[in-house]
Protein backbone atom coordinates (compact mmCIF):
# COMPACT_ATOMS: atom_id res chain seq x y z
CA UNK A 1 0.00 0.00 0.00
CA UNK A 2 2.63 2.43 0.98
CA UNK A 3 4.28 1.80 -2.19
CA UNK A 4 0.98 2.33 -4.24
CA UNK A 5 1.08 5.49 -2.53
CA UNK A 6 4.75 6.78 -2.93
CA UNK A 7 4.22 5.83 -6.97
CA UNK A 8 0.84 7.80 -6.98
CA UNK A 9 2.35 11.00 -5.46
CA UNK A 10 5.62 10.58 -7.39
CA UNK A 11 4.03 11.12 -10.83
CA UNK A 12 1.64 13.38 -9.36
CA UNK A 13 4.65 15.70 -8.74
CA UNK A 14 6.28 14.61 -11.70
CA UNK A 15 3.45 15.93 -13.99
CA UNK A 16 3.21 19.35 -12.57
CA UNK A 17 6.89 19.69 -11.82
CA UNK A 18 7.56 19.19 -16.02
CA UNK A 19 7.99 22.51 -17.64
CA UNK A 20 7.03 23.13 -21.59
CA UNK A 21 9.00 25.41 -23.32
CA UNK A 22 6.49 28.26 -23.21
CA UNK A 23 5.99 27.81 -19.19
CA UNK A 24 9.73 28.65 -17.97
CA UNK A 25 9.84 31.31 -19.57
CA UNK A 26 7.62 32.74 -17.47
CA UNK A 27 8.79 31.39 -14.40
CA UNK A 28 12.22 33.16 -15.08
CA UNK A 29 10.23 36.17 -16.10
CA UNK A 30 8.67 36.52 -12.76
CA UNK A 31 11.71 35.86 -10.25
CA UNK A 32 12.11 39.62 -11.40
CA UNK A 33 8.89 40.38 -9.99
CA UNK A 34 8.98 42.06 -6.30
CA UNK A 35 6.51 41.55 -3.60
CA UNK A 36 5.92 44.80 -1.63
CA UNK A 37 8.31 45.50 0.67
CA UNK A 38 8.71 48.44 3.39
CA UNK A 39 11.10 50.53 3.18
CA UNK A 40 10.58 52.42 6.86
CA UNK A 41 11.80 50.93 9.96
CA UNK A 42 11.44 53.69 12.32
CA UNK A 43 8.39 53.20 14.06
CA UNK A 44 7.00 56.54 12.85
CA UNK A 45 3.70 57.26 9.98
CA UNK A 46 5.22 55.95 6.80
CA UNK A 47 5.78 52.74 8.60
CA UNK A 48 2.28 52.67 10.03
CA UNK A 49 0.96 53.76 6.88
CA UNK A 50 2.40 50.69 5.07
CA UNK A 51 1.81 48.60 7.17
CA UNK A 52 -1.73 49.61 7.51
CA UNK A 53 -2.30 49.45 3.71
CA UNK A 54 -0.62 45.95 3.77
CA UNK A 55 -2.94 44.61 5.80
CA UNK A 56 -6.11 46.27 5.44
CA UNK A 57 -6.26 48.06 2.01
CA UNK A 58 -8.77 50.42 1.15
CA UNK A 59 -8.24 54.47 1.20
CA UNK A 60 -5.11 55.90 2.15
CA UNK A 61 -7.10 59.19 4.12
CA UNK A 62 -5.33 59.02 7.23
CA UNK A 63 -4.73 62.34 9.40
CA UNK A 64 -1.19 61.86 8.94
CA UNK A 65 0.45 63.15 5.66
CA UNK A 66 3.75 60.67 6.41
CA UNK A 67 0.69 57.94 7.13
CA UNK A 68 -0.92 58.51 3.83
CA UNK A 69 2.44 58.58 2.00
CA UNK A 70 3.27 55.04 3.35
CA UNK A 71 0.78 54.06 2.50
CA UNK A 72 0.56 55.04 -1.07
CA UNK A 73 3.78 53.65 -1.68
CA UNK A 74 2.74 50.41 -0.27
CA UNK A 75 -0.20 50.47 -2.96
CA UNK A 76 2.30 51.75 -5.70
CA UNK A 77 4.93 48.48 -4.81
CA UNK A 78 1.68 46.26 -5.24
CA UNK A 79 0.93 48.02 -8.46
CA UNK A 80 4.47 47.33 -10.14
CA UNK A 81 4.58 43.53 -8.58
CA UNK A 82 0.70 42.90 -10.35
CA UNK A 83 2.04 44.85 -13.52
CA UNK A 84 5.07 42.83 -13.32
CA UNK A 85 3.40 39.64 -13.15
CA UNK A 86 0.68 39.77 -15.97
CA UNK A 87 3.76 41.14 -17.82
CA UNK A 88 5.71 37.64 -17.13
CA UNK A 89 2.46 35.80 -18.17
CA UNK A 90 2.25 37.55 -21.98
């Protein structure tokens, strides 16, 4: 049974792990392709701001200008890393 099993999930694997020539392209295309990343360690609105957009989204209306400027620039990272990959995926 168990070696039913390991033969099952070994092609399994092997199926989705083989690459056509038109799919690694892409692949190599989107290692290129950033996630958002914050640039402000020091505790003060930027940070917040990004960190708030990361995980909430929405409107960037805070009553801080640094605030709202994180977190625009968390939305423009995530803009360039979705551009980036439907780019890869042409």
């Amino acid at each position: 049974m168990k070696t039913i099993i390991f033969v099952i999930i070994t092609t399994v694997l092997t199926a989705f792990s083989y690459n056509t020539s038109d799919s690694a392209p892409t692949s190599k295309k989107m290692e290129n392709c950033m996630t958002p990343q914050n640039p402000y360690n020091d505790g003060g609105g930027h940070n917040a701001g990004f960190n708030w957009a990361m995980e909430n989204g929405g409107d960037c209306d805070g009553n801080s200008e640094s605030f709202n400027e994180g977190c625009e620039e968390y939305f423009r990272q995530l803009y360039d890393y979705n551009t980036c990959v439907a780019d890869s995926q042409k």
